[in-house]
Protein backbone atom coordinates (compact mmCIF):
# COMPACT_ATOMS: atom_id res chain seq x y z
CA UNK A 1 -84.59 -101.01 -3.07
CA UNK A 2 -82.75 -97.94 -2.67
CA UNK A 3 -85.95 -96.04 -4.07
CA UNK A 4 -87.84 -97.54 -1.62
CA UNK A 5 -84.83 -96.40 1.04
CA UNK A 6 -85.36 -93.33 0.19
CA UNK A 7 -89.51 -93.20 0.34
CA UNK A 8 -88.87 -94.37 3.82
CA UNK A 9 -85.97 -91.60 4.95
CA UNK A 10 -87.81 -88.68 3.26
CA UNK A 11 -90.90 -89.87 5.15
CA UNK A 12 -89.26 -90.40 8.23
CA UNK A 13 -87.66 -86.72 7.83
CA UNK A 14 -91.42 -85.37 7.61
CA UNK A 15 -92.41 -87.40 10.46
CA UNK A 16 -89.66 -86.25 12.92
CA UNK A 17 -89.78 -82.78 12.07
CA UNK A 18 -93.21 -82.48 12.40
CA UNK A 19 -93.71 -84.25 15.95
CA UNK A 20 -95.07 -80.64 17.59
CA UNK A 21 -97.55 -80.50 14.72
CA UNK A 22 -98.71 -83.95 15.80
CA UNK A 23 -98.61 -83.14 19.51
CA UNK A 24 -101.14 -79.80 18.80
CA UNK A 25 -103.60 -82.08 16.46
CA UNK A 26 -103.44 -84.90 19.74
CA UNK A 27 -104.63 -81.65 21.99
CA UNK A 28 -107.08 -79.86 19.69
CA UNK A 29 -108.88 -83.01 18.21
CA UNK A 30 -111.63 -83.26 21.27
CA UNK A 31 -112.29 -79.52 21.61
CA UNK A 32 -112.49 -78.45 18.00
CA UNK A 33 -113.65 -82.33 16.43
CA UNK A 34 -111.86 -84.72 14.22
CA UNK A 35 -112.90 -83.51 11.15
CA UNK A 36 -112.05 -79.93 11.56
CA UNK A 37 -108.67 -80.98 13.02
CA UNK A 38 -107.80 -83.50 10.63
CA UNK A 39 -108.71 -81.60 8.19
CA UNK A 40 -106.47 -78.56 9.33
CA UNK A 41 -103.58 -80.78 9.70
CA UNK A 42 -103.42 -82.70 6.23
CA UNK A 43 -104.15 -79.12 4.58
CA UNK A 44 -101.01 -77.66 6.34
CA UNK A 45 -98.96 -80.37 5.67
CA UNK A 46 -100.01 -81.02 1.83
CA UNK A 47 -99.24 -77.51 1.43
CA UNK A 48 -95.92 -77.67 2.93
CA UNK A 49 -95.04 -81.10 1.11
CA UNK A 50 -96.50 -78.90 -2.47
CA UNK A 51 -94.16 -75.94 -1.67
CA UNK A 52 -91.40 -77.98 -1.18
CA UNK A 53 -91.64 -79.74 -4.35
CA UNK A 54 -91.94 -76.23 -6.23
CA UNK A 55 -88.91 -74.73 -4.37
CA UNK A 56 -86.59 -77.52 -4.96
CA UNK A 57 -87.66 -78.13 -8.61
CA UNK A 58 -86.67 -74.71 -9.11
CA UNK A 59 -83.23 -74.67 -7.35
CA UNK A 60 -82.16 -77.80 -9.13
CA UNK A 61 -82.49 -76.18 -12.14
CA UNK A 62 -81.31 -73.21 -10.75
CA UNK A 63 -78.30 -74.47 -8.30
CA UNK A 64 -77.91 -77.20 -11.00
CA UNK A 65 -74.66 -78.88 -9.06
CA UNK A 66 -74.49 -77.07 -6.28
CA UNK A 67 -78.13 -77.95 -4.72
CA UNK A 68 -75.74 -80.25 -2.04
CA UNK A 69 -75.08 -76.99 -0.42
CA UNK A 70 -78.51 -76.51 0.64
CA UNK A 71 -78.29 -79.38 3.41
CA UNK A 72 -76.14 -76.30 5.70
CA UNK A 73 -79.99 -74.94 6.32
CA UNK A 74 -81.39 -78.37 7.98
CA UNK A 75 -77.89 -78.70 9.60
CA UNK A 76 -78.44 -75.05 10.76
CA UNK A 77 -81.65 -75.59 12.18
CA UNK A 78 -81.14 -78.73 13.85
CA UNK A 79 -78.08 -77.50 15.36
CA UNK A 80 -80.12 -74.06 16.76
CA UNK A 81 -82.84 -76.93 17.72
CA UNK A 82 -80.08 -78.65 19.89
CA UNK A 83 -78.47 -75.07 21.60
CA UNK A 84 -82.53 -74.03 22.54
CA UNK A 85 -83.25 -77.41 24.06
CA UNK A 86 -80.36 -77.77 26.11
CA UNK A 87 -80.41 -74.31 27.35
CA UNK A 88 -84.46 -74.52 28.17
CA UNK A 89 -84.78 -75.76 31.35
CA UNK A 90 -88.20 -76.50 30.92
CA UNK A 91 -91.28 -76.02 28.47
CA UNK A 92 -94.15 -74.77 29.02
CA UNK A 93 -97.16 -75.55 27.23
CA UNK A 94 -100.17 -73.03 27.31
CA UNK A 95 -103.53 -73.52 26.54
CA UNK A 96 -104.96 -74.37 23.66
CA UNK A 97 -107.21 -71.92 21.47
CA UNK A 98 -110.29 -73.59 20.65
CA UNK A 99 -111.85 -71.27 18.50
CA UNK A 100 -111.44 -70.71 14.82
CA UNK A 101 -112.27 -72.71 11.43
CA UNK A 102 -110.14 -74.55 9.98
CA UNK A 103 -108.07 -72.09 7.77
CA UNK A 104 -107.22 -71.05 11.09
CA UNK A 105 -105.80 -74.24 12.00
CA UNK A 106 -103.99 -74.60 8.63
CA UNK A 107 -102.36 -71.16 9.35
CA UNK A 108 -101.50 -72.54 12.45
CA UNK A 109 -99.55 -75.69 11.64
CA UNK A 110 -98.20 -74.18 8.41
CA UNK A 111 -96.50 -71.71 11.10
CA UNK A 112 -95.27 -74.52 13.31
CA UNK A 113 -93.83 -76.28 9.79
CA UNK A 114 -91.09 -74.35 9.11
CA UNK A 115 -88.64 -77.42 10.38
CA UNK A 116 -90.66 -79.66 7.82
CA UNK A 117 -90.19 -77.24 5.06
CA UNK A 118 -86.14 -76.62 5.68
CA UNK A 119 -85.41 -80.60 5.45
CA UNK A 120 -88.05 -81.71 2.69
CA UNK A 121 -86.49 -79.13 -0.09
CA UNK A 122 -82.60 -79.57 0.10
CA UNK A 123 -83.71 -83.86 0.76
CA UNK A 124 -85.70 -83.32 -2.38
CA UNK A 125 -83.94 -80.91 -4.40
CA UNK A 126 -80.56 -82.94 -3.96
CA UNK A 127 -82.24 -85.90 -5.63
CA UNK A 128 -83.05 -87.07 -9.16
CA UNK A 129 -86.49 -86.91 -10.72
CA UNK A 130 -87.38 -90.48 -9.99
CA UNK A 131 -86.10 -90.26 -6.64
CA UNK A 132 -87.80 -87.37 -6.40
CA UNK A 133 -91.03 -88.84 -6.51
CA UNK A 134 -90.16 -91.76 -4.16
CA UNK A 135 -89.39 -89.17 -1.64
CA UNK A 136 -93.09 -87.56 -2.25
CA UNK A 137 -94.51 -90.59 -1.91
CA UNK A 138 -92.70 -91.64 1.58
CA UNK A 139 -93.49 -87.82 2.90
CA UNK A 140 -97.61 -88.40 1.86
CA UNK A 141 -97.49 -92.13 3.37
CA UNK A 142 -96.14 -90.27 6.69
CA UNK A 143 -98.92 -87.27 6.24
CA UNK A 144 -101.53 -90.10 6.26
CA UNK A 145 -99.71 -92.25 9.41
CA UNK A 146 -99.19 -88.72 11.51
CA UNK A 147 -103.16 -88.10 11.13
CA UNK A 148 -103.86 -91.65 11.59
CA UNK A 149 -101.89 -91.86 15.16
CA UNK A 150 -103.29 -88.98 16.33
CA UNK A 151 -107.04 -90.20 15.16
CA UNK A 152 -106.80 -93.19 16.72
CA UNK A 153 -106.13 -92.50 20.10
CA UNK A 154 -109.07 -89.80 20.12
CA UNK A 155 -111.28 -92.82 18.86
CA UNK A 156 -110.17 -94.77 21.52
CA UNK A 157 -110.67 -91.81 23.96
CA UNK A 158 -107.09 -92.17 25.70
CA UNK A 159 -104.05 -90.08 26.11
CA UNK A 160 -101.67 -88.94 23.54
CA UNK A 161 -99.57 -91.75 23.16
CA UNK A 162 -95.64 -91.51 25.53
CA UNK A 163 -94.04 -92.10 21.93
CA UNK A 164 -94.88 -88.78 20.85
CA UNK A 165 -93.12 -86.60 23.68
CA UNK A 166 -90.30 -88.40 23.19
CA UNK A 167 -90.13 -88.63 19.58
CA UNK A 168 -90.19 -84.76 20.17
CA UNK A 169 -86.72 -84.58 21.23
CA UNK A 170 -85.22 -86.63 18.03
CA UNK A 171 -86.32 -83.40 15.72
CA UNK A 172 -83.09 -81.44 15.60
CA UNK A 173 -81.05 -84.64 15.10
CA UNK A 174 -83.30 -85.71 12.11
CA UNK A 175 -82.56 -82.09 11.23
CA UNK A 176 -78.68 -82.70 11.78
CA UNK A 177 -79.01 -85.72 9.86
CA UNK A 178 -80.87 -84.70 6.62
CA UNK A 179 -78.68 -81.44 6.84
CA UNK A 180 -75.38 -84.01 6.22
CA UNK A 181 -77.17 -86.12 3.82
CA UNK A 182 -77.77 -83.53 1.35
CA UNK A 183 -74.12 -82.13 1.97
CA UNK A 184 -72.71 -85.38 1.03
CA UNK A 185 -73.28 -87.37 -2.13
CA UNK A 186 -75.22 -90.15 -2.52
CA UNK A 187 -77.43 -92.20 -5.04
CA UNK A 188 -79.86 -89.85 -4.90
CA UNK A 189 -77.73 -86.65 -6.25
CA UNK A 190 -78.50 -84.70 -8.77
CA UNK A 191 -74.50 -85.17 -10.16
């Protein structure tokens, strides 16, 4: 059960903190097709799940006990994410580019993954082997239920879905969260 807690959390963590990724797919799925965008998207995001697994199998052998202290970056970020969107008074969204291939794209949401990147390896280095792979699992279920909610509304030729804009907002909180999960110790630990 608590592997299975854990699957879900880690995927939820990739989920949150890649809401703008899913946002750009919803708006560049019609223009540039669903196989170049899917494609695109899944790349990005299987690299950034593949580089977090290297980083954090190296710093827990590395950090050995002190890999908890790696949750101050997520906490960082989501905090930074909280000061920006209460001091924007309003976003602006310009127009989408609908040229290039689709290592274009991939360049292009592994730039807007940085978020995803900062929570995945102090969630995953903070956590033992078996856990470890739990937590892969949950973030590739959430890969494959990001590309499939932004798929389906294109099939169904409506609008993005309200979920998403709002689910944009809970980022930096997800961030906050995982940042204070890693800090403190749990099942998962390393220790």
């Amino acid at each position: 059960m608590e592997a299975l807690a854990f699957a879900a959390s880690t995927g939820m963590a990739l989920a949150l903190t890649n809401i703008d990724n899913l946002l750009v797919l919803l708006a560049v799925l019609i223009p540039l097709g669903p196989m170049r965008a899917l494609t695109g998207y899944v790349a990005a995001q299987l690299l950034v799940l593949g580089l977090s697994v290297a980083v954090s199998l190296g710093a827990s052998d590395l950090l050995s006990g002190q890999s908890g202290y790696l949750g101050v970056v997520p906490l960082a970020m989501g905090l930074r994410g909280l000061y920006l969107a209460r001091r924007a008074t309003r976003e602006e969204v310009g127009p989408v580019a609908t040229g290039g291939g689709v290592m274009a794209l991939i360049l292009m949401f592994l730039g807007m993954s940085a978020d995803t990147f900062g929570v995945l390896v102090p969630i995953l280095t903070d956590s033992l082997p078996g856990f470890r792979l739990w937590g892969v699992a949950g973030a590739l279920a959430a890969i494959g239920a990001m590309a499939l909610a932004a798929y389906v509304p294109f099939r169904r030729g409506g609008p993005a879905p309200a979920w998403t804009i709002r689910a944009e907002r809970l980022g930096p909180y997800v961030m906050i969260l995982a940042g204070l999960y890693v800090l403190s110790d749990s099942a998962t630990d390393l220790i």
